[in-house]
Protein backbone atom coordinates (compact mmCIF):
# COMPACT_ATOMS: atom_id res chain seq x y z
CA UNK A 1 50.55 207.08 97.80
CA UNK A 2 54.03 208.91 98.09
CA UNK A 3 54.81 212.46 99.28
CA UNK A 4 57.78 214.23 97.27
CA UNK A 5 59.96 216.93 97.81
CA UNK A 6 63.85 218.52 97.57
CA UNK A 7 63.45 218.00 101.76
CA UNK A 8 66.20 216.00 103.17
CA UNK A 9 64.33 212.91 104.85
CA UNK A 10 65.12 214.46 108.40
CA UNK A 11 63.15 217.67 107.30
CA UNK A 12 60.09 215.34 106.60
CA UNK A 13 60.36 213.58 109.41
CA UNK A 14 60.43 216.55 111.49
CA UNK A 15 57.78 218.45 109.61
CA UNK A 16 55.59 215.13 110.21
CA UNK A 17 56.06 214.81 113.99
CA UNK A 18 55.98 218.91 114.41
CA UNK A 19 53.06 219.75 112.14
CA UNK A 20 51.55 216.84 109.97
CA UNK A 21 50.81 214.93 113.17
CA UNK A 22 48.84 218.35 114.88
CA UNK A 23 46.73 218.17 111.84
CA UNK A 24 45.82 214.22 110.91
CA UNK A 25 45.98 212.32 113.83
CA UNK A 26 49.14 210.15 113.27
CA UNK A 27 50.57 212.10 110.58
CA UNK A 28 50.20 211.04 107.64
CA UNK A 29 49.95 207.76 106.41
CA UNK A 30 52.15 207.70 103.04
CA UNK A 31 55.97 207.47 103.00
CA UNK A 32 57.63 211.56 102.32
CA UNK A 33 60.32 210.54 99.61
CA UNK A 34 63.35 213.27 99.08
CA UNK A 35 63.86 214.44 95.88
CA UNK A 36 67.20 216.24 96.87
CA UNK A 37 68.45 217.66 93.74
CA UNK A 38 65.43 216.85 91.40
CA UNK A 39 66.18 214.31 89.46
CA UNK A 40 62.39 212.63 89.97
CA UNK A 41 60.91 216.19 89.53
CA UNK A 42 62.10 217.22 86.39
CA UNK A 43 61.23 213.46 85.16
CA UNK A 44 57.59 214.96 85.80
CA UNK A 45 58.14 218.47 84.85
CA UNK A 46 57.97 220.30 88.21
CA UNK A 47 61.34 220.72 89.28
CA UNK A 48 61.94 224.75 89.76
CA UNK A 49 66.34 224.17 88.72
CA UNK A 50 66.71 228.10 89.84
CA UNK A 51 64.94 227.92 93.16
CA UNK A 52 65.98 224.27 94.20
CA UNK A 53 63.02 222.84 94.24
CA UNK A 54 59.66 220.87 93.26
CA UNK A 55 56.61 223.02 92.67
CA UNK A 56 53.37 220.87 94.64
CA UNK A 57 52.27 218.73 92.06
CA UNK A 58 50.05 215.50 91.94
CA UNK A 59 49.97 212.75 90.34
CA UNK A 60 47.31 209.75 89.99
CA UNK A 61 49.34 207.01 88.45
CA UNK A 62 47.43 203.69 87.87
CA UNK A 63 48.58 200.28 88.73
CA UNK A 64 50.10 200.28 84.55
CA UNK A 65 52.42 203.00 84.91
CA UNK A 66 50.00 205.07 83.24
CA UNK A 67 49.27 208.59 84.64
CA UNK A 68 45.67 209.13 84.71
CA UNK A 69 45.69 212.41 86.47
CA UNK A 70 47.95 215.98 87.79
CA UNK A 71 47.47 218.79 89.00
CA UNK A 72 50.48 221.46 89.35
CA UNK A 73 50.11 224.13 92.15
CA UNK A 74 51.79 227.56 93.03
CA UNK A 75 52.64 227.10 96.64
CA UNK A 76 50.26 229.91 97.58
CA UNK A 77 46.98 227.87 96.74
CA UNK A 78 46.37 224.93 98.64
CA UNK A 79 45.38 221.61 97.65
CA UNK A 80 41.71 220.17 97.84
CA UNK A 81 42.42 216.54 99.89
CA UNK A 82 38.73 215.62 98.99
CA UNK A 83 38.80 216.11 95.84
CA UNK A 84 41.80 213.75 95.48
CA UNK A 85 40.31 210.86 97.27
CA UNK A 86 37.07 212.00 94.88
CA UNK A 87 39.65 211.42 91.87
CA UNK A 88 40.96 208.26 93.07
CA UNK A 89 37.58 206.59 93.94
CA UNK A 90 36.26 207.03 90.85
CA UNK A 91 39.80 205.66 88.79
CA UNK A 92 39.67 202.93 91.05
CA UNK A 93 35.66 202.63 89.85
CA UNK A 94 36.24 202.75 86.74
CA UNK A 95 39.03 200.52 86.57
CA UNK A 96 37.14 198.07 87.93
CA UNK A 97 33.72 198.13 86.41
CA UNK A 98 34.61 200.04 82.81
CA UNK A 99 31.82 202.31 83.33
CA UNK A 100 33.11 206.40 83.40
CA UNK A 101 32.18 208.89 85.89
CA UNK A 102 30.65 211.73 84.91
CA UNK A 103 31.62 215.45 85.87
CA UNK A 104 31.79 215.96 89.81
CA UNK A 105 30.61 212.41 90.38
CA UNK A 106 30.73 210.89 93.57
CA UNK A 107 30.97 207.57 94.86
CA UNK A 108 26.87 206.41 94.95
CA UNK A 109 25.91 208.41 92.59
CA UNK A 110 24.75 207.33 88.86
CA UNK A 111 27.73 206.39 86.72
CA UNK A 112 27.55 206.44 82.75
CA UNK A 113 28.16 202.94 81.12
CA UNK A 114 30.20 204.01 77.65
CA UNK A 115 28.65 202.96 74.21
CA UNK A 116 26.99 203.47 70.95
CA UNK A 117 23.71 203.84 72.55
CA UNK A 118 24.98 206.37 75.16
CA UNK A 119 26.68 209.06 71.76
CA UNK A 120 24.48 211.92 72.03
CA UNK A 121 22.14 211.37 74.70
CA UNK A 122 24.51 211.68 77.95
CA UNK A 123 21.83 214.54 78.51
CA UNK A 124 19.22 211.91 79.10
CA UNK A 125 20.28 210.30 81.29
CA UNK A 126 22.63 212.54 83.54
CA UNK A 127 22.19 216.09 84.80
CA UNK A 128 24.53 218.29 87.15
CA UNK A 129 22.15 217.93 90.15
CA UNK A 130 23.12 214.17 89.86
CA UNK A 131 26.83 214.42 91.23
């Protein structure tokens, strides 16, 4: 996991021992990359050229290169942290066992193993009240 913004590196580190340390103990526990200038951003199509910066963005990446999941924010809405660790369990879940997650599934809860037999009847065996 990597933070990412047009912040110089002494901005970050400032912002983590002034703020991001008040509210998870330690700070947090991911490297805060600078993207002075925005070369990475506008690789990813969130760098703002007229106001000099990256608009928040996330992005789940998997171990291929292969982005499995973003999100692009205004900077007046905040972020849901759960929900990303939500995201990334069940990636990481499905990676591993090829089964999919259905919608707002969370880790212990019934998974969905993909097939012929499954085409049509998802109903069945899933329901909302599941996740």
């Amino acid at each position: 996991m990597l933070a990412l913004s047009t912040d110089s590196r002494f901005s970050h580190k400032i912002w983590q021992e002034e703020e991001l340390s008040k509210m998870v103990e330690g700070g947090v526990p991911f490297p805060m990359l600078s993207d002075q200038g925005g070369r990475i951003g506008t690789v990813y199509g969130v760098y703002d050229e007229d106001a000099g910066v990256d608009i928040r963005g996330r992005f789940l990446i998997d171990p291929d290169g292969i982005i499995q999941a973003m999100e692009v924010m205004t900077p007046s809405v905040g972020r849901n942290v759960n929900e990303l660790i939500r995201q990334i369990k069940a990636f990481q879940h499905a990676r591993a066992t090829g089964e999919v997650m259905p919608a707002g599934w969370t880790p212990g809860k019934p998974t969905l193993t993909p097939g012929p037999a499954l085409v049509g009847k998802v109903w069945t065996v899933w329901k909302p009240e599941k996740s």
